[in-house]
Protein backbone atom coordinates (compact mmCIF):
# COMPACT_ATOMS: atom_id res chain seq x y z
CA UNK A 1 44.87 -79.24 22.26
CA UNK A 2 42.08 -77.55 24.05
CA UNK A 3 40.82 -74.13 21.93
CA UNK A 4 38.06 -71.71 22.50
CA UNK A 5 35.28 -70.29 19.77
CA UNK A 6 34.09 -67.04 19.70
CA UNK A 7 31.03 -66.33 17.67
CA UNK A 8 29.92 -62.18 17.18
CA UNK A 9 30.32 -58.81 16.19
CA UNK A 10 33.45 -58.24 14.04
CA UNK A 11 33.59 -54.53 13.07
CA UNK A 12 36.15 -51.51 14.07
CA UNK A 13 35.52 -48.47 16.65
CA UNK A 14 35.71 -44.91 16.04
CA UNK A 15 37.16 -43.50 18.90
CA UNK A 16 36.70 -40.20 19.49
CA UNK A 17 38.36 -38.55 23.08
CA UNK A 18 39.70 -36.04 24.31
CA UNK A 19 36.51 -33.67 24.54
CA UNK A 20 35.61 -31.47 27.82
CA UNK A 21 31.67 -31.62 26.63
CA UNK A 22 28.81 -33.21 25.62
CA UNK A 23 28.29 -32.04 21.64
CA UNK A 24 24.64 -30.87 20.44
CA UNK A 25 22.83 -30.19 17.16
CA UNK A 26 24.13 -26.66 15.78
CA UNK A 27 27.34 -26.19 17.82
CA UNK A 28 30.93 -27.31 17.07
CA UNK A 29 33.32 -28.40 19.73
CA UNK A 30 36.59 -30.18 19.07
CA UNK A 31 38.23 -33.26 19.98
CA UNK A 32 42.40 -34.22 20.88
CA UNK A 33 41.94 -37.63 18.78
CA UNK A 34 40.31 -40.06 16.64
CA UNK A 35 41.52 -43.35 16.49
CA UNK A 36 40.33 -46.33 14.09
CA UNK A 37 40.55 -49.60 15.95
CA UNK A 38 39.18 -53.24 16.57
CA UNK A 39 36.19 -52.96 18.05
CA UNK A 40 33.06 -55.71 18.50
CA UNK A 41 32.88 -57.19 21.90
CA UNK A 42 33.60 -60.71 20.66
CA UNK A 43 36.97 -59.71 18.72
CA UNK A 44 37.47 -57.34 21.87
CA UNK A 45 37.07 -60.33 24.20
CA UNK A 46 38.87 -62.72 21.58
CA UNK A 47 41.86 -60.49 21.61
CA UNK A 48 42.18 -60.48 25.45
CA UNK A 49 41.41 -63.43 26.02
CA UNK A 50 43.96 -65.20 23.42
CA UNK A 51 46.54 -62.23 25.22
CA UNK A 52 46.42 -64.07 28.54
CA UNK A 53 47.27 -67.45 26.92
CA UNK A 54 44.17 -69.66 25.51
CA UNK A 55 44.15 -71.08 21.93
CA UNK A 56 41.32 -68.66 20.39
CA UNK A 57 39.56 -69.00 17.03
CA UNK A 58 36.97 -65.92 15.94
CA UNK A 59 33.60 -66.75 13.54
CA UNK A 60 31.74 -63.41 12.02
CA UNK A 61 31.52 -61.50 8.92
CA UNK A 62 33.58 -59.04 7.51
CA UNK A 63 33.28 -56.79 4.43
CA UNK A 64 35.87 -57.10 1.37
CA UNK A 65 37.08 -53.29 2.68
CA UNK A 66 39.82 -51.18 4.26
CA UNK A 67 37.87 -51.39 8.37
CA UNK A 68 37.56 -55.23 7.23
CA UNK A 69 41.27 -55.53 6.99
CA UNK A 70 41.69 -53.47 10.17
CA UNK A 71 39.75 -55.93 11.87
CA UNK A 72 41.28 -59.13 10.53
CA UNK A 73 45.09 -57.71 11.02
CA UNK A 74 44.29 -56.96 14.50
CA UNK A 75 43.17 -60.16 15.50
CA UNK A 76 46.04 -61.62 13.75
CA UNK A 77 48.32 -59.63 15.72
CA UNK A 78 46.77 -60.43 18.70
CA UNK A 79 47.25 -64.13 17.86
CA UNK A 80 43.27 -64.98 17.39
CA UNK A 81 42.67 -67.92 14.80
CA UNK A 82 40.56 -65.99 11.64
CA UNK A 83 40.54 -68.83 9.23
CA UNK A 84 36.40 -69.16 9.99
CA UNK A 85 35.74 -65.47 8.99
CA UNK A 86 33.61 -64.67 6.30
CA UNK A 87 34.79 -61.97 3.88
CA UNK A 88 31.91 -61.08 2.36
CA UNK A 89 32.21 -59.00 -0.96
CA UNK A 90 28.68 -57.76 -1.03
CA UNK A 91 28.93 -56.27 3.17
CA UNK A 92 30.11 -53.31 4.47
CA UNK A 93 31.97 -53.95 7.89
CA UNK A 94 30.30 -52.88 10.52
CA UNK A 95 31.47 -49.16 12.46
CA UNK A 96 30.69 -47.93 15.85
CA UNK A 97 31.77 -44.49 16.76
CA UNK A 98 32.68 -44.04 20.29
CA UNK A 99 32.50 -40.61 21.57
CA UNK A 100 35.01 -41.11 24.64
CA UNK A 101 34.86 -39.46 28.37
CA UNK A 102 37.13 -41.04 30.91
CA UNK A 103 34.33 -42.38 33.09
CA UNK A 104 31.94 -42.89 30.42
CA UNK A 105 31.23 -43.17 26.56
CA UNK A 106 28.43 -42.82 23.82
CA UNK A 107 27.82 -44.90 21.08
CA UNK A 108 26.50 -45.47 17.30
CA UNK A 109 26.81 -48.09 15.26
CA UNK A 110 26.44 -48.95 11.45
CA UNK A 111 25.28 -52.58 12.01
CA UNK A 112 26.53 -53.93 8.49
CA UNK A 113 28.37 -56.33 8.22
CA UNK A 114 27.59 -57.23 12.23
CA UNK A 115 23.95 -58.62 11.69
CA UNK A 116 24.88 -60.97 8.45
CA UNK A 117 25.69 -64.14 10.35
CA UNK A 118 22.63 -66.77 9.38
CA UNK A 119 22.04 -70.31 10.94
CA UNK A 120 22.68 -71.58 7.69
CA UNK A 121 26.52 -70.09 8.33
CA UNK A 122 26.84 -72.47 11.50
CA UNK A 123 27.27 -76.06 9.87
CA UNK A 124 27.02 -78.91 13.02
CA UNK A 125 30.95 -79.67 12.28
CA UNK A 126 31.95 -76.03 13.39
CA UNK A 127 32.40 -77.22 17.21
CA UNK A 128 34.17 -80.61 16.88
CA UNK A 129 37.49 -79.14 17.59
CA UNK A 130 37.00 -76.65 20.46
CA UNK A 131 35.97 -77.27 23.92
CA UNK A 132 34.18 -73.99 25.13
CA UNK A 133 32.20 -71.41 22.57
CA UNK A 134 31.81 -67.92 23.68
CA UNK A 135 29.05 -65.51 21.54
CA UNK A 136 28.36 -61.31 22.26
CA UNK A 137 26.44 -58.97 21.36
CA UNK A 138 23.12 -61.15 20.37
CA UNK A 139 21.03 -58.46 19.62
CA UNK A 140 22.97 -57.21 16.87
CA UNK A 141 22.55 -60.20 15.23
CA UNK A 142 18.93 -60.25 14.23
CA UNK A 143 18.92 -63.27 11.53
CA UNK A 144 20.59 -65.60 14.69
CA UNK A 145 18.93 -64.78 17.32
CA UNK A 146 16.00 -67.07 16.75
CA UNK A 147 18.00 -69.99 15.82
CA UNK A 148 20.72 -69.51 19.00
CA UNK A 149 18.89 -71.54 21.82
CA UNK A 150 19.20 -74.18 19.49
CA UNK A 151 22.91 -73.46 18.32
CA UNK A 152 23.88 -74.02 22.15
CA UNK A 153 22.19 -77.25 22.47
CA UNK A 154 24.03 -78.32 19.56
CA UNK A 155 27.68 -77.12 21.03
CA UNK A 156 26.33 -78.68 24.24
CA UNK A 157 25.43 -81.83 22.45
CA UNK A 158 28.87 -81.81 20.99
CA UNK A 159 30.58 -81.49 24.59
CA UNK A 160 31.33 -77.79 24.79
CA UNK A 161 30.51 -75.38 27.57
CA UNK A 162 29.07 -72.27 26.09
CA UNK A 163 29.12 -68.28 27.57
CA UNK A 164 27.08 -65.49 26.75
CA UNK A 165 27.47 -62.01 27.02
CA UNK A 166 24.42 -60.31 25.56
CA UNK A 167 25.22 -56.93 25.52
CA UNK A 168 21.84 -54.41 25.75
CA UNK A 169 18.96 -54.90 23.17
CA UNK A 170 18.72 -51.40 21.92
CA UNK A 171 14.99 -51.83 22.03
CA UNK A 172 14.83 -53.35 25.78
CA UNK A 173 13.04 -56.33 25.08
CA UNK A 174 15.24 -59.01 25.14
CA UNK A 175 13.64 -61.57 23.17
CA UNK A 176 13.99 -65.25 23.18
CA UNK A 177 16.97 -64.76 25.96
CA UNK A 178 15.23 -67.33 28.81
CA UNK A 179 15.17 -70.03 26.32
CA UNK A 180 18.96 -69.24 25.34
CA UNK A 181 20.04 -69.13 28.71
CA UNK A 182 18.46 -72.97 29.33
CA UNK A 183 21.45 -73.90 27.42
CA UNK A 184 24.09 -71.36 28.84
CA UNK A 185 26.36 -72.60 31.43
CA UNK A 186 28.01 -68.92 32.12
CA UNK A 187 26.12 -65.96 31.24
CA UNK A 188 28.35 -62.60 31.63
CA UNK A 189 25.55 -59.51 31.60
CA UNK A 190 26.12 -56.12 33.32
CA UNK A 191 24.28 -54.76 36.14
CA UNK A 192 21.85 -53.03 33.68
CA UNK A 193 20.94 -55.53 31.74
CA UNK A 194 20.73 -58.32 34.26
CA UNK A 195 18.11 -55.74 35.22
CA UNK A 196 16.46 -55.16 32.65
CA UNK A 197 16.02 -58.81 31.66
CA UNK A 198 14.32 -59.82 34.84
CA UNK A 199 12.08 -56.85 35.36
CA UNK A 200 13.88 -56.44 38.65
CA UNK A 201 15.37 -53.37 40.62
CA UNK A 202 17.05 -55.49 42.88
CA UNK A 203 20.36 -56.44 41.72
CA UNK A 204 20.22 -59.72 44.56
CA UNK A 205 16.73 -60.10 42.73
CA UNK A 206 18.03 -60.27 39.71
CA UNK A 207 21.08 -62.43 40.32
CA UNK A 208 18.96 -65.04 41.93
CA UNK A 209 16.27 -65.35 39.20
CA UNK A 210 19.08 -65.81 36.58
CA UNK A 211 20.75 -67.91 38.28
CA UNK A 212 17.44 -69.98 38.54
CA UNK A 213 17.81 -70.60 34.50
CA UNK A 214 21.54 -70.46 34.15
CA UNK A 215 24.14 -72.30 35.66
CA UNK A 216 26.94 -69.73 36.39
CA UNK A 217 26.06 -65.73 36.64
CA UNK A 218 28.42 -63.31 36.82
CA UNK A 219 27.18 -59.42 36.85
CA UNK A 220 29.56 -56.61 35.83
CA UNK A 221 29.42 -53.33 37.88
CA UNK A 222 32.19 -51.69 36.16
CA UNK A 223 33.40 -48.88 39.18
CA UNK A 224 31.45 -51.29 42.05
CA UNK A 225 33.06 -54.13 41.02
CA UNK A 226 30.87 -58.00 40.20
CA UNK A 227 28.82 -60.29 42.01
CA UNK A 228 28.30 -63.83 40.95
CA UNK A 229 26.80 -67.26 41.69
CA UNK A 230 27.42 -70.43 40.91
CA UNK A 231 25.13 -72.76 42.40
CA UNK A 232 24.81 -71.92 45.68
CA UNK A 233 27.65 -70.11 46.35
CA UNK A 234 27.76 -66.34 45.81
CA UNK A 235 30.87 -64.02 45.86
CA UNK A 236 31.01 -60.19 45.21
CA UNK A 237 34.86 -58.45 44.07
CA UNK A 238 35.54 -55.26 44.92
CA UNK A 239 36.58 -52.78 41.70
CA UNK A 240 40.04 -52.60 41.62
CA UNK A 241 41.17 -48.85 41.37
CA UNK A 242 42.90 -47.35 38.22
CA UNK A 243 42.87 -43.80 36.42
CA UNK A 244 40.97 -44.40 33.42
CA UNK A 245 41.74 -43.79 29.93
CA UNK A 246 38.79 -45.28 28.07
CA UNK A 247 36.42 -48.03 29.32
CA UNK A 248 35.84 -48.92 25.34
CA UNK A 249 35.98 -53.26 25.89
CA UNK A 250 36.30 -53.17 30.02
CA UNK A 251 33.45 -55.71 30.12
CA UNK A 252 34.49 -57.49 27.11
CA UNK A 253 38.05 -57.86 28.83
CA UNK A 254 36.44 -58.43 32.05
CA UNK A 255 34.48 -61.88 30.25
CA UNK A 256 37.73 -62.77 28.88
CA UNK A 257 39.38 -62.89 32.26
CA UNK A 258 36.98 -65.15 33.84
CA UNK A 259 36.62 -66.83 30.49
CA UNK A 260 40.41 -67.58 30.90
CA UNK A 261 40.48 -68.45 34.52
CA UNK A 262 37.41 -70.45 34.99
CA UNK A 263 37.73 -72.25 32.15
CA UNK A 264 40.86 -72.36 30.25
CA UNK A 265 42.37 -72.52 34.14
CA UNK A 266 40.28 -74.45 36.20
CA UNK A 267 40.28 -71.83 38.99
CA UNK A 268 38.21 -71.25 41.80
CA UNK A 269 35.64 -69.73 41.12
CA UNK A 270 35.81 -66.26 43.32
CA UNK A 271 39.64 -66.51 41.46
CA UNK A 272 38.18 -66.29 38.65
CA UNK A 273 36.46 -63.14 39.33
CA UNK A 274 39.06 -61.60 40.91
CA UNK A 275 41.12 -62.05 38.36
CA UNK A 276 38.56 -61.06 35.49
CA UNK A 277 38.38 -57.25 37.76
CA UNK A 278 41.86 -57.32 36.95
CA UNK A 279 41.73 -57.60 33.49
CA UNK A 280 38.79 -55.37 33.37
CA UNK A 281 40.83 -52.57 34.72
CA UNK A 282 43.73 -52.79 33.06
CA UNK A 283 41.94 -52.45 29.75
CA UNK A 284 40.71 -49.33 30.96
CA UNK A 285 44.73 -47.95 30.39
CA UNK A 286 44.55 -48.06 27.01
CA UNK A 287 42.63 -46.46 24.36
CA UNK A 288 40.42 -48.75 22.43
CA UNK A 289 38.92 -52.12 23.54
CA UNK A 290 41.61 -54.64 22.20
CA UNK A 291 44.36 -52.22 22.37
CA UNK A 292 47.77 -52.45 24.42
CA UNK A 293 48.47 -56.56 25.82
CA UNK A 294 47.29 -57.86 29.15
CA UNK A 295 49.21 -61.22 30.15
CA UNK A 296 48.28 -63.42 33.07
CA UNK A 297 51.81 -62.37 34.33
CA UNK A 298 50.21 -58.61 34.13
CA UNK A 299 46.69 -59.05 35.70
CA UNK A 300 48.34 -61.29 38.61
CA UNK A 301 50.63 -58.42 39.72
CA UNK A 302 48.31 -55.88 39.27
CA UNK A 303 46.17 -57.84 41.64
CA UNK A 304 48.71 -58.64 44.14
CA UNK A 305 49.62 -54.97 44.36
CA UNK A 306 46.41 -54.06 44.86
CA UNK A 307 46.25 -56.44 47.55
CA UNK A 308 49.24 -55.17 49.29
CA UNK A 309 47.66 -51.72 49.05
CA UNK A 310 44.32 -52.81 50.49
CA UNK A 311 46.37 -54.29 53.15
CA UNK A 312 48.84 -51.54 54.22
């Protein structure tokens, strides 16, 4: 049986919503909620994507503590394989807090238990029994990063197709990610970063000169919708409207939808984007990034509705 691996950031989110401003230094304001959930954009994408139906297994670290067991029992639930995590007695999980607006959010995060994962973790025999391997959130993993241009060629070398979604280097320098993407057939970024990688404002620009390095781009633009290109052949998706709760794990969500239909499917490839928008804003509905269930049966209504609409 065909089964995906997702390598990352295991850790829970904070939420924090509900506020009608911005805080600052010196003054209180209050909040309607705080939440402790799953959070991590590869157990946010794991969970999503083993909602709409693939065989998912998750590798990461987690501390021997209560937001370790949070994480772990959510993915559970969610039906993603945890046998590979590490529980790691001498790590604290890792915590970002999310302070939560409906069209936007702010974030800080206690790396922890995030940033453990070595090479030395990753034995060759991890990827004999999956097909495609999925990693996030690179540059929270310093004591990888060096080693993961040749981690790919090893999952390519053992017949896997790999995907990256990078998430943003909080120090904007991107290191070592042209050589990673030589051996990246999809690479997932959003518009920002896909930016800020190539040094380009133009977002065709951009697109292009990824696209010269990896074999399948597609660039999130959360409220504009995506553009992608495989090959030759470029499609943009409209955003599909929704009123949203919190955009905590929309991109994550959105990966796992394309992940899901690309892949796990063997969709067209403009299908596959369309339905990744899909599951991208549904996840918006719910607060927290892995929270509520998306099916197939629920993204592919939601997008022939939407159709209907665009069409009345």
């Amino acid at each position: 049986m065909r089964k995906i691996l997702v390598v990352g950031d295991l850790n829970v989110d904070v939420i924090i919503s509900g506020m009608t401003e911005f805080p600052e230094l010196g003054r209180e304001i209050l909040c309607d909620n705080i939440q402790t959930v799953l959070g991590g954009s590869a157990s946010i994408f794991a969970c999503r994507l083993a909602q709409l139906g693939a065989k998912v297994d998750i590798f990461g670290k987690v501390g021997n503590d209560e937001n370790g067991k949070i994480v772990l029992n959510t993915l559970k639930k969610n039906g993603v394989g945890t046998e590979r995590v590490i529980i790691d007695d001498a790590l604290r999980t890792g915590v970002t807090v999310s302070l939560t607006y409906p069209q936007e959010k702010a974030l800080l995060t206690f790396t922890g238990s995030i940033g453990a994962l070595t090479p030395s973790d990753i034995k060759p025999d991890l990827f004999r029994s999956y097909d495609h391997l999925h990693v996030s959130s690179i540059y929270f993993q310093p004591k990888l990063l060096d080693s993961l241009d040749e981690i790919f060629m090893e999952a390519r070398n053992h017949g896997l197709t790999v995907s990256l979604d990078p998430q943003s280097d909080p120090l904007g320098e991107y290191n070592k990610i042209w050589s990673i993407l030589k051996n990246t057939n999809i690479f997932l970024p959003n518009e920002r970063e896909a930016k800020e990688i190539t040094g380009l404002s133009s977002l065709n620009d951009a697109l292009s000169k990824l696209s010269l390095t990896a074999q399948t781009v597609v660039i999130k633009r959360g409220s504009r919708g995506a553009i992608g290109r495989t090959e030759e052949h470029i499609v943009k998706v409209k955003a599909l409207k929704v009123n949203p709760v919190d955009t905590t794990g929309a991109g994550d969500a959105f990966d796992a939808g394309f992940i899901y239909y690309y892949i796990w499917k063997k969709q067209t490839f403009k299908r596959s984007m369309e339905f990744a928008n899909a599951v991208g804003a549904l996840s918006c509905l719910y607060t927290g990034g892995a929270e509520g269930k998306i099916t197939e049966e629920a993204a592919l209504k939601f997008l022939d509705e939407a159709s209907k609409q665009v069409g009345s």
